[in-house]
N, C-alpha and C. Protein backbone atom coordinates (compact mmCIF):
# COMPACT_ATOMS: atom_id res chain seq x y z
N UNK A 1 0.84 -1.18 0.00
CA UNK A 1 0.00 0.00 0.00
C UNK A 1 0.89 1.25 0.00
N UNK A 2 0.91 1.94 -0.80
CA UNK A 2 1.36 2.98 -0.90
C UNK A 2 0.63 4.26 0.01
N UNK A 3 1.98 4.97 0.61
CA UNK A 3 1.10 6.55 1.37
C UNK A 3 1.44 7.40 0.54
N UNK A 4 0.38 7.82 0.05
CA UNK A 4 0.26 9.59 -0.59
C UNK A 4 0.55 10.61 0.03
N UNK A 5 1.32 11.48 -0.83
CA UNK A 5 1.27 12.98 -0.28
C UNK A 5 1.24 13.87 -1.68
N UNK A 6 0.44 14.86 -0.95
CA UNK A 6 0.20 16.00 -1.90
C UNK A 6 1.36 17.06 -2.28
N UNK A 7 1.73 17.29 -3.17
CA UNK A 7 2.59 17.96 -3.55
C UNK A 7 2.22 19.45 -4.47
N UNK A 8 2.93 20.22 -4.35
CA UNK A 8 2.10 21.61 -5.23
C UNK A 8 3.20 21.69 -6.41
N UNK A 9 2.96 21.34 -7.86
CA UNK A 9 4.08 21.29 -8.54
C UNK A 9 2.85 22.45 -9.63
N UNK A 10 3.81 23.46 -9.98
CA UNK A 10 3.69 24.41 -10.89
C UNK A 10 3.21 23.78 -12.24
N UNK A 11 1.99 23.70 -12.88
CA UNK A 11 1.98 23.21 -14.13
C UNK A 11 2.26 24.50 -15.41
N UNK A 12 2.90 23.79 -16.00
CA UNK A 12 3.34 24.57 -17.36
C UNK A 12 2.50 24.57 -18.60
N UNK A 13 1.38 24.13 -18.07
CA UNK A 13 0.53 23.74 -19.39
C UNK A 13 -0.44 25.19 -19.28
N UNK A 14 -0.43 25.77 -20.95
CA UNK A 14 -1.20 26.80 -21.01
C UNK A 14 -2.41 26.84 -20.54
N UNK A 15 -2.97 26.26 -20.86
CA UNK A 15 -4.71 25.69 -20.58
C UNK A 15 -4.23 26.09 -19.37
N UNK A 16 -3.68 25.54 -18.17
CA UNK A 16 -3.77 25.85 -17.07
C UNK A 16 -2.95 26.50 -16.26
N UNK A 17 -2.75 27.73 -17.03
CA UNK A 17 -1.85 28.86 -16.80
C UNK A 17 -1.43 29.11 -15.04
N UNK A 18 -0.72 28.42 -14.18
CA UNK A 18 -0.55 28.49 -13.02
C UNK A 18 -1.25 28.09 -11.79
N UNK A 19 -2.08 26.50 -12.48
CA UNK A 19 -2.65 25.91 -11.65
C UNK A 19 -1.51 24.81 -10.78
N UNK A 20 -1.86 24.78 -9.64
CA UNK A 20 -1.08 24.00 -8.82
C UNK A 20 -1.63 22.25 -8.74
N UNK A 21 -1.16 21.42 -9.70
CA UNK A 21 -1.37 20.37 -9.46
C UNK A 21 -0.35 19.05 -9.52
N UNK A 22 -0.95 17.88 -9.76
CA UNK A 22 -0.08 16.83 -9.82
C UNK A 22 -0.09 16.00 -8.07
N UNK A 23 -0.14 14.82 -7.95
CA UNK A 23 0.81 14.33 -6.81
C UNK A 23 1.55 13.03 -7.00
N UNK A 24 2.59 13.60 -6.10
CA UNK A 24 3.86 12.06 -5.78
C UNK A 24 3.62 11.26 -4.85
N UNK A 25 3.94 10.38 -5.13
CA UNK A 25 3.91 9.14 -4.08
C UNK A 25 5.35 9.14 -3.19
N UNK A 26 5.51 8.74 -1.79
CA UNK A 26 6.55 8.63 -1.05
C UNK A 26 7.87 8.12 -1.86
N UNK A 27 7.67 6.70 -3.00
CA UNK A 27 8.32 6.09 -3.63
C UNK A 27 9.38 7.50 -4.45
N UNK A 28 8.18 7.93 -4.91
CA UNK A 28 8.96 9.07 -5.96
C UNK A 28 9.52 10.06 -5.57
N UNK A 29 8.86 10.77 -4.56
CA UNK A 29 10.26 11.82 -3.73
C UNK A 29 11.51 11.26 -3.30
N UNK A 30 11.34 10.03 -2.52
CA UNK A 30 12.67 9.26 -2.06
C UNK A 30 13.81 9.36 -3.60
N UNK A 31 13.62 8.46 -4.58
CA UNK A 31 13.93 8.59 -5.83
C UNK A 31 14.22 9.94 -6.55
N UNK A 32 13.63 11.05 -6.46
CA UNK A 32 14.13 12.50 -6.89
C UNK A 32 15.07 13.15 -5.78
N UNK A 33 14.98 12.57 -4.79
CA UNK A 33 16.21 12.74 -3.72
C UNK A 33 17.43 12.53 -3.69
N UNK A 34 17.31 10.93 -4.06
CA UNK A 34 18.51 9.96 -4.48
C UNK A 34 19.20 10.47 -5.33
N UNK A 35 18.57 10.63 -6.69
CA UNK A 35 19.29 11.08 -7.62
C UNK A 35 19.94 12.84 -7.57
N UNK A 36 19.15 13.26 -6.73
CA UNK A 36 19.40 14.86 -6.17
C UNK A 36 21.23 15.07 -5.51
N UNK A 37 20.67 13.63 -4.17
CA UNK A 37 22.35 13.65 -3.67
C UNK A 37 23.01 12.90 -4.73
N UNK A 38 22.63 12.00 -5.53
CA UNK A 38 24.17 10.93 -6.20
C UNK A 38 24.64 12.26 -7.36
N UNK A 39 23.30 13.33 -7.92
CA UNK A 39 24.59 14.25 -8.03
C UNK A 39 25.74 14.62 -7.63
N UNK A 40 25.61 15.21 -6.46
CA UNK A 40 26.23 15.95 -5.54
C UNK A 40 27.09 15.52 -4.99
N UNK A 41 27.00 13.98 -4.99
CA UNK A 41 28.57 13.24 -4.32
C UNK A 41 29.40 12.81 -5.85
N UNK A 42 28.39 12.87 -6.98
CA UNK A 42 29.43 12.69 -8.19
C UNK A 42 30.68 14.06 -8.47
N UNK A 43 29.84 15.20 -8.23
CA UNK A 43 30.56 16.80 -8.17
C UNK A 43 31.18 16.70 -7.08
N UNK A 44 31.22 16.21 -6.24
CA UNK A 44 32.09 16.18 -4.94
C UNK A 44 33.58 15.32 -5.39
N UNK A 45 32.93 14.12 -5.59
CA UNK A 45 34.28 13.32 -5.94
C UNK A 45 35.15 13.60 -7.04
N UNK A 46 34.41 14.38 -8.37
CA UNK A 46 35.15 14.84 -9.52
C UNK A 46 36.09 15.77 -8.77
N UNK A 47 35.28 16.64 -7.57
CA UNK A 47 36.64 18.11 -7.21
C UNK A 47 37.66 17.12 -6.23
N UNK A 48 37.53 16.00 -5.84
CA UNK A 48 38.28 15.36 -5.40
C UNK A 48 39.48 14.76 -6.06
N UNK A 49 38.95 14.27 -7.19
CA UNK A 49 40.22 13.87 -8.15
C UNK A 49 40.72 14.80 -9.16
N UNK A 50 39.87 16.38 -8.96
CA UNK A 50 40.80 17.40 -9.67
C UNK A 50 41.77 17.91 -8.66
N UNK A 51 41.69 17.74 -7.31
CA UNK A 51 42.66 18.00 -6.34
C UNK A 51 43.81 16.93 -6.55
N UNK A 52 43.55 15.70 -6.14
CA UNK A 52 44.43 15.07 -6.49
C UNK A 52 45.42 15.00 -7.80
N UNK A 53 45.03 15.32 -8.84
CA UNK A 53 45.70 15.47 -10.14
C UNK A 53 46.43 16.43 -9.80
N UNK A 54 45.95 18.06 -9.68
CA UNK A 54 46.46 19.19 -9.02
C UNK A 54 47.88 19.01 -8.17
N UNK A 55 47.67 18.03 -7.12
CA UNK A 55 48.72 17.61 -5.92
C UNK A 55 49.57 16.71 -6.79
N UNK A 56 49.41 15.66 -7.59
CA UNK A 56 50.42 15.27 -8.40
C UNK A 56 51.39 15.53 -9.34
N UNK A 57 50.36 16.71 -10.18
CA UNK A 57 51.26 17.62 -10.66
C UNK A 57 52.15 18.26 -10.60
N UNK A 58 51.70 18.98 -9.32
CA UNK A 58 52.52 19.46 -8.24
C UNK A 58 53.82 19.11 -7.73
N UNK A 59 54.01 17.80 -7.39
CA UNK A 59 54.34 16.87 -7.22
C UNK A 59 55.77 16.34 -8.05
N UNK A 60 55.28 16.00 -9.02
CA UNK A 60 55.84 15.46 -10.84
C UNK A 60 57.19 17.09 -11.03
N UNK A 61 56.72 17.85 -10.96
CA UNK A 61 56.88 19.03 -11.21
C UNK A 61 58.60 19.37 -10.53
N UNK A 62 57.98 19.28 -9.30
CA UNK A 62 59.34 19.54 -8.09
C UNK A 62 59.93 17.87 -7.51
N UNK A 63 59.80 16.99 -7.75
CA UNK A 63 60.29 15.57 -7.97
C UNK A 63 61.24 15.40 -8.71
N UNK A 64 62.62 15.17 -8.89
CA UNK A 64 63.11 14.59 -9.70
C UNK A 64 62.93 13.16 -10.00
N UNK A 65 63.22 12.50 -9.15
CA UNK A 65 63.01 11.20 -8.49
C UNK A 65 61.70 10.69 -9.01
N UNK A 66 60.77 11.42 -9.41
CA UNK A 66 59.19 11.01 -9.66
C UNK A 66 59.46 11.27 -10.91
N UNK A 67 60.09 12.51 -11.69
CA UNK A 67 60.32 12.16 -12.92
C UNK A 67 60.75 11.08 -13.86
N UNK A 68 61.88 11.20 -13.00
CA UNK A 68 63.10 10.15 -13.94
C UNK A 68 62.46 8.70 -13.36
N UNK A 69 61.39 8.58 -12.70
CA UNK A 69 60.66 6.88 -12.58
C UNK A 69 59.59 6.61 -13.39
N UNK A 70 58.67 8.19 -13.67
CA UNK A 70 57.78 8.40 -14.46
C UNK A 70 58.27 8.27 -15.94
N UNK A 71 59.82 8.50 -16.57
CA UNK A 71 59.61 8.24 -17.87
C UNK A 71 60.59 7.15 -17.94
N UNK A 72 60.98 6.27 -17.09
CA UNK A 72 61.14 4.87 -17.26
C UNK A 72 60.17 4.11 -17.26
N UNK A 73 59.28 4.23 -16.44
CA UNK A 73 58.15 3.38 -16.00
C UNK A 73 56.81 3.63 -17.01
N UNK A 74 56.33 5.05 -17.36
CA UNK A 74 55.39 5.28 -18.26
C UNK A 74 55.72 5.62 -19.40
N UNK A 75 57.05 6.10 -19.61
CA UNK A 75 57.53 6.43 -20.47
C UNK A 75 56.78 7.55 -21.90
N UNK A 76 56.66 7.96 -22.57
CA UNK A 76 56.24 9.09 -23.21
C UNK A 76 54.90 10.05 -22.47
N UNK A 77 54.05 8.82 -21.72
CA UNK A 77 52.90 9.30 -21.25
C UNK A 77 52.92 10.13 -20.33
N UNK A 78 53.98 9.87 -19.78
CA UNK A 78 54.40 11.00 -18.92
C UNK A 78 54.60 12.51 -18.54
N UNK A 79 54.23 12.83 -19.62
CA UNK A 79 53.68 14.22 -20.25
C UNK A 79 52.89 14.54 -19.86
N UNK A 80 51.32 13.97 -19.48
CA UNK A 80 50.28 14.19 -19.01
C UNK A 80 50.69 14.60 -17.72
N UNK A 81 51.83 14.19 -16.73
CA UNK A 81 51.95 14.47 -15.35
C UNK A 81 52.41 16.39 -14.89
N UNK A 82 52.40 16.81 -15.85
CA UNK A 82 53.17 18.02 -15.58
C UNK A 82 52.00 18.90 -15.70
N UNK A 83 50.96 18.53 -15.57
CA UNK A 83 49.66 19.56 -15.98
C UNK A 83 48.70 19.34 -16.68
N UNK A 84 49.32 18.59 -17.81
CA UNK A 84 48.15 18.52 -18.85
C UNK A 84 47.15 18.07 -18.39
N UNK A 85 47.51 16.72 -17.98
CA UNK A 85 45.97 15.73 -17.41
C UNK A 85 44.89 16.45 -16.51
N UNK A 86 45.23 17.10 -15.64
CA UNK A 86 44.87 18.24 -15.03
C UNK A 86 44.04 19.31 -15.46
N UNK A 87 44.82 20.12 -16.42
CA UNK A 87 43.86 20.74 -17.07
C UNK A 87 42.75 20.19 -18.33
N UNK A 88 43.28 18.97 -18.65
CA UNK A 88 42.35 18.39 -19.30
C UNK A 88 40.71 17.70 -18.53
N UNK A 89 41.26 17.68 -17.57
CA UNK A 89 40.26 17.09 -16.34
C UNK A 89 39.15 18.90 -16.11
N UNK A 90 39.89 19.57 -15.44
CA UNK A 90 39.20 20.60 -15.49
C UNK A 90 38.41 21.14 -17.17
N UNK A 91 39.13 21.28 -18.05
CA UNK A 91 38.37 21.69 -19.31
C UNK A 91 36.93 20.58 -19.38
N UNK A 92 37.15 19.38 -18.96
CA UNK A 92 35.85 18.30 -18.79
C UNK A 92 34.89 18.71 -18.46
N UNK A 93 35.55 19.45 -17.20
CA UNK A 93 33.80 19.45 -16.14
C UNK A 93 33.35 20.71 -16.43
N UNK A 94 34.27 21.93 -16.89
CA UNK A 94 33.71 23.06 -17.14
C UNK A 94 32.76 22.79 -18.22
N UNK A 95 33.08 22.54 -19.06
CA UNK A 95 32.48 22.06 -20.25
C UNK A 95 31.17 21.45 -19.68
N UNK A 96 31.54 20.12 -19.60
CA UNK A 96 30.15 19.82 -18.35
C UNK A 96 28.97 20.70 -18.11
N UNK A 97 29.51 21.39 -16.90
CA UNK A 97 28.86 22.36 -16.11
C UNK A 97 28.42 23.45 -17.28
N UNK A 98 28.90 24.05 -18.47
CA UNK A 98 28.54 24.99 -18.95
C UNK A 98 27.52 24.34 -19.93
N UNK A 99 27.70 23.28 -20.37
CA UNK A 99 27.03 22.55 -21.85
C UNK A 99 25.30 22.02 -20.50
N UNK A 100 25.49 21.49 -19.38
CA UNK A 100 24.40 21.58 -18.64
C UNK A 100 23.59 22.76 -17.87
N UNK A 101 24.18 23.89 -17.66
CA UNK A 101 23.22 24.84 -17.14
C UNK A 101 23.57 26.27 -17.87
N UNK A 102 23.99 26.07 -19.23
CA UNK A 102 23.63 26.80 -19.91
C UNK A 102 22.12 27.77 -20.67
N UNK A 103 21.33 26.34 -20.75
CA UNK A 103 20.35 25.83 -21.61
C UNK A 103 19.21 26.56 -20.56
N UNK A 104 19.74 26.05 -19.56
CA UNK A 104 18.64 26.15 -17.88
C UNK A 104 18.04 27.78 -18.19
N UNK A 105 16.92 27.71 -17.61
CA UNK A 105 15.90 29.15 -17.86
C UNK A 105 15.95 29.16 -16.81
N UNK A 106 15.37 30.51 -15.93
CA UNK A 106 14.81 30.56 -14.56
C UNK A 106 13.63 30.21 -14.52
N UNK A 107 12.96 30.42 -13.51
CA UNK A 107 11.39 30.08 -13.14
C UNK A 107 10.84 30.97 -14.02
N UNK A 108 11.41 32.77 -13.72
CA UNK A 108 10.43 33.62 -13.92
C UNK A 108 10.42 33.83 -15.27
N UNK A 109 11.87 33.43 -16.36
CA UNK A 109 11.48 32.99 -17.54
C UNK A 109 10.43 32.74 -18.14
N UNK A 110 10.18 31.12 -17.50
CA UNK A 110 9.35 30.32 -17.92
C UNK A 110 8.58 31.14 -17.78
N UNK A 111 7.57 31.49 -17.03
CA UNK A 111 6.74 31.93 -16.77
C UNK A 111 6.18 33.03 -17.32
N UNK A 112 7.42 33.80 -17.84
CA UNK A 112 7.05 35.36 -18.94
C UNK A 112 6.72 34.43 -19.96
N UNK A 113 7.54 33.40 -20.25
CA UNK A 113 7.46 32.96 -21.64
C UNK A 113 6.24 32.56 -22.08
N UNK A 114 5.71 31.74 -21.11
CA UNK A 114 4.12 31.14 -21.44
C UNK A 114 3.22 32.34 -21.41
N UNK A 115 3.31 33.26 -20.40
CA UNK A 115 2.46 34.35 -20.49
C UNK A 115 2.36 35.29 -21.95
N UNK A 116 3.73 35.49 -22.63
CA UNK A 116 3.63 36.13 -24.18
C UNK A 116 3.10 35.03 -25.14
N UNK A 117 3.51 33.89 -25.10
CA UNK A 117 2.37 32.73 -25.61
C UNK A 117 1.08 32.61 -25.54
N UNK A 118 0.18 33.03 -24.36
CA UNK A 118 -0.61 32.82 -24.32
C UNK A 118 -1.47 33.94 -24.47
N UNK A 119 -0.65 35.41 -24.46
CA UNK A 119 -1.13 36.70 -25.15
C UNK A 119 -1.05 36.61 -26.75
């Protein structure tokens, strides 16, 4: 048996130019939650391994010892350790972040927008 709860979700539909309807079930908030935080620990852990890259770089950089093991051991790839990978990591997520909330409108957007639509 499922418990209901009422929810007030903004409808976007002209016909019903700022009627408050719709409801979720417990199932489905839990689930828009979930996926709310597994964002948020995915953006967490990405700035985690852009730190770490950062600190290796770092690292690679003022190392001799880490060098001269890095191009025996990885040999050409080792290139990536001085920065690149790093900033290639960062150009990712910016990109990311800009190619995803670029697009994004505000509320009050929306809301002009349907209103000159529906004038």
């Amino acid at each position: 048996m499922k418990t209901w709860i009422k929810l007030l979700n903004y409808d976007r539909d002209e016909s019903r130019l700022g009627a408050m309807t719709d409801t979720l079930d417990i199932d489905q908030l839990k689930q828009k939650e979930l996926a709310r935080r597994t964002r948020w620990l995915v953006w967490a852990e990405s700035l985690v391994i852009l730190g770490l890259l950062i600190w290796v770089s770092l690292e690679y950089e003022n190392n001799l010892f880490l060098q001269s093991w890095a191009k025996t051991s990885i040999g050409p790839v080792s290139f990536l350790l001085n920065g690149t990978l790093a900033g290639l990591y960062t150009g990712a997520l910016l990109g990311y972040t800009v190619a995803k909330y670029a697009g994004k409108k505000t509320e009050e957007e929306k809301i002009l927008e349907s209103l000159k639509k529906r004038a």
